[in-house]
N, C-alpha and C. Protein backbone atom coordinates (compact mmCIF):
# COMPACT_ATOMS: atom_id res chain seq x y z
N UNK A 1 115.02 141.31 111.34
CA UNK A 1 116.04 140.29 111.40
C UNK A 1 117.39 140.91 111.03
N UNK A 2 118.29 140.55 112.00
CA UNK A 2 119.54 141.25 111.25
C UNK A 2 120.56 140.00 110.95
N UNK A 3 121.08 140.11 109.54
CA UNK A 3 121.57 139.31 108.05
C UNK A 3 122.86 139.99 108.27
N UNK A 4 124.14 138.66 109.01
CA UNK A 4 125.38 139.25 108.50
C UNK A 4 125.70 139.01 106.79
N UNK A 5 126.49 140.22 106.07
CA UNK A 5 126.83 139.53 104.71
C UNK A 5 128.16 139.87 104.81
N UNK A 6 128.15 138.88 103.98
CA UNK A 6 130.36 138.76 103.37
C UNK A 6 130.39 138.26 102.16
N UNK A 7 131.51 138.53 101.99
CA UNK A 7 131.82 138.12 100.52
C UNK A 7 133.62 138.35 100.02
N UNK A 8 133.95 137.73 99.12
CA UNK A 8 135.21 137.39 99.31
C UNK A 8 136.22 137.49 99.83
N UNK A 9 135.77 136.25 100.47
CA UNK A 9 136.67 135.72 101.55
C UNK A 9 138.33 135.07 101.10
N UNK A 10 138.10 134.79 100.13
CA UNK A 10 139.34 134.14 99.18
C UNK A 10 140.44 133.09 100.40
N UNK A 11 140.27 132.74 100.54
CA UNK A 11 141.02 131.55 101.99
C UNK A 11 141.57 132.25 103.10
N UNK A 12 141.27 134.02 103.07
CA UNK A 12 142.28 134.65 104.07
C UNK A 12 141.49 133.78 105.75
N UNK A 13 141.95 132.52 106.24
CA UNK A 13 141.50 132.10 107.46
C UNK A 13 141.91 133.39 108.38
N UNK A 14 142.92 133.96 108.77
CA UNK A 14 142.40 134.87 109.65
C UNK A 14 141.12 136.05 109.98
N UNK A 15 140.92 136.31 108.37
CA UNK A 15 139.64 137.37 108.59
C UNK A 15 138.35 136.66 109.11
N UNK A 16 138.43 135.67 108.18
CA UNK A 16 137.10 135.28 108.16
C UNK A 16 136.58 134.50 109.36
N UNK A 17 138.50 134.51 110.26
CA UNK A 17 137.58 133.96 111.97
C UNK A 17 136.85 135.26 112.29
N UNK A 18 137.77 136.20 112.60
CA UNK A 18 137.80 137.57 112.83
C UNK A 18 135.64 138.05 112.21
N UNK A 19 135.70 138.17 111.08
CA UNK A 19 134.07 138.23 110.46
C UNK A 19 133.49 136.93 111.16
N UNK A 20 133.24 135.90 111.52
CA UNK A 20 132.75 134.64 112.06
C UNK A 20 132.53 135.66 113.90
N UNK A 21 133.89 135.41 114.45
CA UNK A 21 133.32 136.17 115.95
C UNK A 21 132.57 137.67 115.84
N UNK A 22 132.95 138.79 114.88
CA UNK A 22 132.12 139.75 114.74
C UNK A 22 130.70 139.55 114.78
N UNK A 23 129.85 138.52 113.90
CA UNK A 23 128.63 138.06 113.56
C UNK A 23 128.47 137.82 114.86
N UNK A 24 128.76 136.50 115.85
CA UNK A 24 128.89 136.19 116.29
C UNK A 24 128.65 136.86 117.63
N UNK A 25 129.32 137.96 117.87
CA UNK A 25 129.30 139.10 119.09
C UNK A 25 127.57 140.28 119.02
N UNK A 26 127.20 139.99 117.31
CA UNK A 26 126.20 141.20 117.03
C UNK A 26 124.89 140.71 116.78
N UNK A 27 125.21 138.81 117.46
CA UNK A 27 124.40 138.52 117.45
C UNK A 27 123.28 138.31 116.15
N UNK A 28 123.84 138.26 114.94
CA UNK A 28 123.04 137.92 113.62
C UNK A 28 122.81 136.65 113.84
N UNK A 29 121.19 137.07 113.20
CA UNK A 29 120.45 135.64 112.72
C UNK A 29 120.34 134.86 111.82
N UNK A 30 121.69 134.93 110.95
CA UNK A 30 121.64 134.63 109.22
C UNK A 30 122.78 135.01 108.49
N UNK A 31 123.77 134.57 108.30
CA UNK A 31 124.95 135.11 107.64
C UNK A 31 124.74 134.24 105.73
N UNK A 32 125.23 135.48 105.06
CA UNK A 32 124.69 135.36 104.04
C UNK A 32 126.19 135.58 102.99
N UNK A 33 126.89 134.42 102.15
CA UNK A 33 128.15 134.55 102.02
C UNK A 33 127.67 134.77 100.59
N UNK A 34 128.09 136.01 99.51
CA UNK A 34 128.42 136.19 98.07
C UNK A 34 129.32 135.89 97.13
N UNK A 35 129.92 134.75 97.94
CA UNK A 35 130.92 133.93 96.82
C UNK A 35 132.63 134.09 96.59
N UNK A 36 132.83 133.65 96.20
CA UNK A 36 134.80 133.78 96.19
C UNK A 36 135.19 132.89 97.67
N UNK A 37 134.66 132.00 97.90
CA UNK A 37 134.85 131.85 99.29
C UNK A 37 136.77 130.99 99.04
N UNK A 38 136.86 130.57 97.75
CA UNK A 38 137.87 129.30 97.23
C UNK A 38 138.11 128.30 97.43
N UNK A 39 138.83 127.71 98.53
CA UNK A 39 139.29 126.37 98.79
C UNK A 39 138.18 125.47 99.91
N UNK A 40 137.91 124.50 100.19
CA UNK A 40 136.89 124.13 101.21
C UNK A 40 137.91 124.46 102.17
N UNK A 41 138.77 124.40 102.43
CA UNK A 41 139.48 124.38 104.23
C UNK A 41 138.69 125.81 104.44
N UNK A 42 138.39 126.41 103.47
CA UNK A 42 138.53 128.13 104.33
C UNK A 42 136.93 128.08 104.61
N UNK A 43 136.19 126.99 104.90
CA UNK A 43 134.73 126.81 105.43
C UNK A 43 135.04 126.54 106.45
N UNK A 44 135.85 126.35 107.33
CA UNK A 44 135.87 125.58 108.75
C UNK A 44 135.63 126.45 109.95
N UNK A 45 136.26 127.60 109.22
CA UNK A 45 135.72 128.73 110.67
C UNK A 45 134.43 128.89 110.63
N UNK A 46 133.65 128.49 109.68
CA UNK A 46 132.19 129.01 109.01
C UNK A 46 131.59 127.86 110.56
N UNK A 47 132.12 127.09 110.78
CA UNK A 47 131.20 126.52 111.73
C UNK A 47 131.12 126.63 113.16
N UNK A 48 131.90 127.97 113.63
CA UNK A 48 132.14 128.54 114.59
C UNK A 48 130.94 129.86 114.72
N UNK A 49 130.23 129.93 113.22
CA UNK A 49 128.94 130.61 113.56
C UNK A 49 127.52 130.30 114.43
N UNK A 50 127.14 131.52 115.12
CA UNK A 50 126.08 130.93 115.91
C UNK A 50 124.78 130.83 115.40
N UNK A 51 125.04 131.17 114.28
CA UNK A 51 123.46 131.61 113.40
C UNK A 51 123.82 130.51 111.89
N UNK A 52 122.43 130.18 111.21
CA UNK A 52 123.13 129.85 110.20
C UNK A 52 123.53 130.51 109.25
N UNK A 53 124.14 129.86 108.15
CA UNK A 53 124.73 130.42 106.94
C UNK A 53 124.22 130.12 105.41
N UNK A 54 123.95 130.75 104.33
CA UNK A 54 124.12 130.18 103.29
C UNK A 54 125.19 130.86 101.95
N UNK A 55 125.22 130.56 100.96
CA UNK A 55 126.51 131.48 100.30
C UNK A 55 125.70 130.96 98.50
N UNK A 56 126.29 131.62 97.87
CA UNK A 56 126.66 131.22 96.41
C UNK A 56 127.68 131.18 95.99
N UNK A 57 127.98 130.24 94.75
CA UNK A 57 129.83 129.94 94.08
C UNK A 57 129.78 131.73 93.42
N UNK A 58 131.06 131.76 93.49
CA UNK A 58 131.75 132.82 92.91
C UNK A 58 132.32 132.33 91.48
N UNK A 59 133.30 133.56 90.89
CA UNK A 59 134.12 133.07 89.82
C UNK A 59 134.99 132.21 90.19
N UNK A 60 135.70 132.62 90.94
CA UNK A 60 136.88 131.85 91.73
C UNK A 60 136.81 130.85 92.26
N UNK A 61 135.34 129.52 92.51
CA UNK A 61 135.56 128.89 93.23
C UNK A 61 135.50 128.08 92.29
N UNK A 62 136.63 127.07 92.31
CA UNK A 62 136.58 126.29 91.06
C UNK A 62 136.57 124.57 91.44
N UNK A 63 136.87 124.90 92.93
CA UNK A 63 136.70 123.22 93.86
C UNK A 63 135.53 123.30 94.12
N UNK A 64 133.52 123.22 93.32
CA UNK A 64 132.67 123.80 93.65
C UNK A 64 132.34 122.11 94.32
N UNK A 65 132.93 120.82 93.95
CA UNK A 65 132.13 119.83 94.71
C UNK A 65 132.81 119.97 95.68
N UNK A 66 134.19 119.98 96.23
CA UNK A 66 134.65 119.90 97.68
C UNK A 66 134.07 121.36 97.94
N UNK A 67 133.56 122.17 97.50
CA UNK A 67 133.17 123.64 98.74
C UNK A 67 131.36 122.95 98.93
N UNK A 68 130.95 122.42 98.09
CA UNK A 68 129.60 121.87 98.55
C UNK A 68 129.31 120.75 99.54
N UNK A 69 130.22 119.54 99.56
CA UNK A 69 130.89 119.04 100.16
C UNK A 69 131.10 119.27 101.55
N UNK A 70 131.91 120.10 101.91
CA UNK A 70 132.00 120.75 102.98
C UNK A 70 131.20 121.86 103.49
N UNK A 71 130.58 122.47 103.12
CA UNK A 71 129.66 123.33 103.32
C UNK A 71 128.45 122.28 103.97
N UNK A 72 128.35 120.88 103.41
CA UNK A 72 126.89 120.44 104.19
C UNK A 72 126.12 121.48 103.32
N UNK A 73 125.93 121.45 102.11
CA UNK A 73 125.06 122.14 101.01
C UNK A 73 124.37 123.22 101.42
N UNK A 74 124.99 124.06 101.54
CA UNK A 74 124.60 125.41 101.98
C UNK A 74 125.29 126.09 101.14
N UNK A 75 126.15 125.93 100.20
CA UNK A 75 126.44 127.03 98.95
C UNK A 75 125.96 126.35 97.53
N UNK A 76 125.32 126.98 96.60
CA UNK A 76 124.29 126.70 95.91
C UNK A 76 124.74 127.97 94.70
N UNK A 77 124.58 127.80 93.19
CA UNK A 77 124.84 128.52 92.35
C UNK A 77 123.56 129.71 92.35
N UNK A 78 124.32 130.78 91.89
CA UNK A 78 123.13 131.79 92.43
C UNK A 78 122.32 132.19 90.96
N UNK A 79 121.59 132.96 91.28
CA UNK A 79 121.06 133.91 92.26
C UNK A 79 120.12 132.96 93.28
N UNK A 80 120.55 133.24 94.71
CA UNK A 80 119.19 132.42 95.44
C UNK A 80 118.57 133.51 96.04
N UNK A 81 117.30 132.98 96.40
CA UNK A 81 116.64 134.02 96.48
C UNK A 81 115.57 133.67 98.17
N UNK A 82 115.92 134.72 98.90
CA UNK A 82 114.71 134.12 100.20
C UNK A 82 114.20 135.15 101.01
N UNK A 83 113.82 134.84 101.52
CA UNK A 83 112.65 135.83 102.43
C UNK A 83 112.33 135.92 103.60
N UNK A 84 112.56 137.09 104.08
CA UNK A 84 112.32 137.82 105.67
C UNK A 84 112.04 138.68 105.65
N UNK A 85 110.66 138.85 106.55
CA UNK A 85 110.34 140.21 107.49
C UNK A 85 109.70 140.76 106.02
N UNK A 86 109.12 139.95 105.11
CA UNK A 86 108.65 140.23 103.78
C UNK A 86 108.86 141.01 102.88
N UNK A 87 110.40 140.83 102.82
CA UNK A 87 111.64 141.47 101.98
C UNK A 87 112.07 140.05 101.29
N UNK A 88 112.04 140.34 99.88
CA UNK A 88 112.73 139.37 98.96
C UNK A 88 114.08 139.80 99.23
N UNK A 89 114.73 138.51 99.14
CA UNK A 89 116.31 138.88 98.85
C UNK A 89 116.92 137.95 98.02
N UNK A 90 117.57 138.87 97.00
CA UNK A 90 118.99 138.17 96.37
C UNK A 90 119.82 138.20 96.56
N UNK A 91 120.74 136.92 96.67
CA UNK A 91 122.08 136.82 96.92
C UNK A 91 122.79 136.10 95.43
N UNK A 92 123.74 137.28 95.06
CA UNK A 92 124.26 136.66 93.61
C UNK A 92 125.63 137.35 93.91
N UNK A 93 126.31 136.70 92.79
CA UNK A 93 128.20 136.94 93.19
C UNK A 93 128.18 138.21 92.36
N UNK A 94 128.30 138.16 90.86
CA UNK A 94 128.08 138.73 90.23
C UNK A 94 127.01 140.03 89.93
N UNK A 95 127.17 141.24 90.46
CA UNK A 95 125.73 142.26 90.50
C UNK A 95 124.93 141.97 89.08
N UNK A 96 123.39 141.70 89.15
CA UNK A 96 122.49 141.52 88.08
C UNK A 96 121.12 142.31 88.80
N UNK A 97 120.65 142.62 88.20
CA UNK A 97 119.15 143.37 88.33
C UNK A 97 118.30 142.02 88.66
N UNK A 98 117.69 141.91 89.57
CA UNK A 98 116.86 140.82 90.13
C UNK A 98 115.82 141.29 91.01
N UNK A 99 114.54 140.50 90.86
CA UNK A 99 113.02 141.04 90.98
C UNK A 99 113.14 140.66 92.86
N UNK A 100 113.77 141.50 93.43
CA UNK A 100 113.43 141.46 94.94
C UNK A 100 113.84 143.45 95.74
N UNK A 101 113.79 142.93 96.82
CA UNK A 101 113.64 144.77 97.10
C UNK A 101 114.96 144.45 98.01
N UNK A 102 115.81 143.68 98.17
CA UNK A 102 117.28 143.73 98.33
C UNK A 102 118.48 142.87 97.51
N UNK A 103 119.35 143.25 96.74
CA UNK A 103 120.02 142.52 96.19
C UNK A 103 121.84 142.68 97.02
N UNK A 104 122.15 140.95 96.96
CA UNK A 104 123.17 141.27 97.77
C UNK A 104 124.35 140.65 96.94
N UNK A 105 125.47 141.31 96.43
CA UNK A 105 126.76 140.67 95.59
C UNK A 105 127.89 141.11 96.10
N UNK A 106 128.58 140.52 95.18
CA UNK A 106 130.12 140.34 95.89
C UNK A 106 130.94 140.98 94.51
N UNK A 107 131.76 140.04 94.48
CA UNK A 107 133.13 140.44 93.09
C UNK A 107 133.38 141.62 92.97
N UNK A 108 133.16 142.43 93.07
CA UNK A 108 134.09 143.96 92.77
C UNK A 108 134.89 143.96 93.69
N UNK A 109 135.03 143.39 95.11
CA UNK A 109 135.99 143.47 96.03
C UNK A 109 135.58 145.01 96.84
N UNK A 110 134.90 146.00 96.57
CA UNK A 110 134.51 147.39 97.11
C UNK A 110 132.97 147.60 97.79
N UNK A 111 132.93 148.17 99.00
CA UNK A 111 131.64 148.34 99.46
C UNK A 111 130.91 149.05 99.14
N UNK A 112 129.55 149.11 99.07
CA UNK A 112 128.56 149.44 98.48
C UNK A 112 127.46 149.58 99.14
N UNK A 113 126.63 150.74 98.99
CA UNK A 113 125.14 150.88 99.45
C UNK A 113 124.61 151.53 98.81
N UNK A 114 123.23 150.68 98.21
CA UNK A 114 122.93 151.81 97.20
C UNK A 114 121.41 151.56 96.85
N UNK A 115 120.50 152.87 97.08
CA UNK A 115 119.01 152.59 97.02
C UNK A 115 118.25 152.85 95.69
N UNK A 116 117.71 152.23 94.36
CA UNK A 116 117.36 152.13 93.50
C UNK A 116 115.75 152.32 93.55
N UNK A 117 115.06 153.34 93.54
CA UNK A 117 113.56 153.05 93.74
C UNK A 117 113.33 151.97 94.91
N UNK A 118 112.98 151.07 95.16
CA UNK A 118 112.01 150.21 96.15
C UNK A 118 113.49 149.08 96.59
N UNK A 119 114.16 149.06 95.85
CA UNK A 119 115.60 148.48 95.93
C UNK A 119 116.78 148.91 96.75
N UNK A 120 117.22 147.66 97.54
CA UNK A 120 118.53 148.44 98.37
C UNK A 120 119.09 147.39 97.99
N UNK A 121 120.74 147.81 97.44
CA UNK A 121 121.87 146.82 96.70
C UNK A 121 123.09 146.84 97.54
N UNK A 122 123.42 145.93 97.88
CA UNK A 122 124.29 145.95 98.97
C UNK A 122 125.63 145.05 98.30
N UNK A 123 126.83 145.75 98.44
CA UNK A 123 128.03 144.65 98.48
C UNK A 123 128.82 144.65 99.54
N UNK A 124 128.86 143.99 100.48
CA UNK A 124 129.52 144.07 101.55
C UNK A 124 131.30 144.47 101.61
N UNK A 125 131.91 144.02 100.00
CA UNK A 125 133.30 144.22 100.52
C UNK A 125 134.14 143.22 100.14
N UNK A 126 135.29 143.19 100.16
CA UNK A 126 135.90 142.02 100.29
C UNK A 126 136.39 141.90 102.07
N UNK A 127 136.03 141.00 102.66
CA UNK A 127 136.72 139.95 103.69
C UNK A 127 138.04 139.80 103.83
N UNK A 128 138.57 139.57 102.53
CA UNK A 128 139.99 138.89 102.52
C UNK A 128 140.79 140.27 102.79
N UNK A 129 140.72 141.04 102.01
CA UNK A 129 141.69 142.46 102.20
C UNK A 129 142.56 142.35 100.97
N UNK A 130 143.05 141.43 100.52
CA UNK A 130 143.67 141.23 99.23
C UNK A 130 143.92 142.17 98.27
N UNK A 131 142.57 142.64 98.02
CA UNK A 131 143.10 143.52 96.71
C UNK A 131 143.32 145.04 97.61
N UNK A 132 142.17 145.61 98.10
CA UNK A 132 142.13 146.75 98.72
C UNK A 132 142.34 147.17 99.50
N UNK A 133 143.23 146.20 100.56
CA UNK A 133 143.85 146.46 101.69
C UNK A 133 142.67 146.91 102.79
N UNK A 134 141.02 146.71 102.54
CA UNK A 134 140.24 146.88 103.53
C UNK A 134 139.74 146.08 103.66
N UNK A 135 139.48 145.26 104.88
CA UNK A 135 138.28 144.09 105.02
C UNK A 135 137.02 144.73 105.99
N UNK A 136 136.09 144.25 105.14
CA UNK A 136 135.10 144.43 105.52
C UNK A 136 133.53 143.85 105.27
N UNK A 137 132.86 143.95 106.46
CA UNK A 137 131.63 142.75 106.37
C UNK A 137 130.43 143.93 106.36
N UNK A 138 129.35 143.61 106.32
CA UNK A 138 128.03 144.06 106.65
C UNK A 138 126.84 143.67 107.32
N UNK A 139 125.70 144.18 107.95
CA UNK A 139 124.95 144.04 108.67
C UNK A 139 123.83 144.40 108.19
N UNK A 140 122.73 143.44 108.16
CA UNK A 140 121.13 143.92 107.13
C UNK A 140 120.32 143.57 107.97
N UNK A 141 119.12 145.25 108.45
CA UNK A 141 118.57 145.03 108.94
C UNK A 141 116.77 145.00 108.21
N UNK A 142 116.37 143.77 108.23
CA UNK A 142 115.02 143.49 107.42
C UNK A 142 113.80 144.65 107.99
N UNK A 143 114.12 144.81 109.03
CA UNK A 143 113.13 145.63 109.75
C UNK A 143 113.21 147.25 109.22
N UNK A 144 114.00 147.47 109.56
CA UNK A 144 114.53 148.76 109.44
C UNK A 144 114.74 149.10 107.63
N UNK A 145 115.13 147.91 107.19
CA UNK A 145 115.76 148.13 105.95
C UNK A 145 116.95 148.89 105.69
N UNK A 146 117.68 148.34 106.39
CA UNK A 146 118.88 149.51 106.47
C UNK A 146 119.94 148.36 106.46
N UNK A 147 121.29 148.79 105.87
CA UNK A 147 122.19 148.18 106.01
C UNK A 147 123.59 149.22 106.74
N UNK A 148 124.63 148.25 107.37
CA UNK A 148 126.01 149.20 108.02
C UNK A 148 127.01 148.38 107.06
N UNK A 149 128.27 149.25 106.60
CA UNK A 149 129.14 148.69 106.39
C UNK A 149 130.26 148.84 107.77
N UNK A 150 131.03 147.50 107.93
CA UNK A 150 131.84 147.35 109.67
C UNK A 150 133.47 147.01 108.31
N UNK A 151 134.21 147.95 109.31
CA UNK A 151 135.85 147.22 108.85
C UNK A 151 136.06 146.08 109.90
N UNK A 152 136.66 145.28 109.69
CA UNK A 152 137.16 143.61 110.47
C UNK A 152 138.40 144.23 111.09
């Protein structure tokens, strides 16, 4: 199965059309958001995905009933945890050590790949570009077990 991930998105609406048609073009079956998403308006491109989505609150999201709200309850306080291709996965904002063989976070704003014994830890990046002047998403493949980091 291939799992787009993103993660702070912080309201930049242009990227996150930009990451929305990327997914979109590569054909993912599952986009998987790590939080910071901020304001609900910046969910609206989210429904221009062809696959579904789910996310967790970040630090930053502090409108968490209007982002649930609008989301149609698909962002949920983390760690959540689910399963494909019989790979546990976590999705948490914050990086924490969690009992699955992929963990996926956000908040540092920097990309990441990184294999721990039986564990692959993935941070996709920040989306927005904000702090690091790079946006960027990722691609998880359950099969393969492999992840790509993509610039937007």
């Amino acid at each position: 199965m291939k799992i787009g991930l993103i993660s702070d998105t912080h309201d930049n609406l242009p990227l996150i059309k930009r990451a929305v048609e990327f997914f979109n073009e590569r054909k993912v079956e599952l986009v998987l958001h790590a939080g910071d998403f901020i304001a609900p308006f910046s969910l609206k491109p989210l429904k221009e995905l062809q696959s579904p989505w789910r996310g967790v609150f970040g630090n930053n999201d502090g409108e968490r009933r209007g982002l649930l709200k609008a989301s149609g309850g698909k962002i949920e306080e983390g760690p959540l945890f689910l399963e494909f291709d019989s790979k546990k996965i976590a999705l948490t904002h914050e990086f924490q050590e969690l009992p699955a063989e992929v963990i996926i976070f956000g908040h540092t704003h920097l990309p990441q790949v990184e294999r721990r014994e039986n564990t692959l830890i993935v941070n996709p990046g920040e989306a927005c570009g904000w702090l690091s002047g790079k946006s960027t998403v990722a691609i998880l493949d359950t099969l393969s077990f492999s992840v790509d980091i993509f610039p937007l």
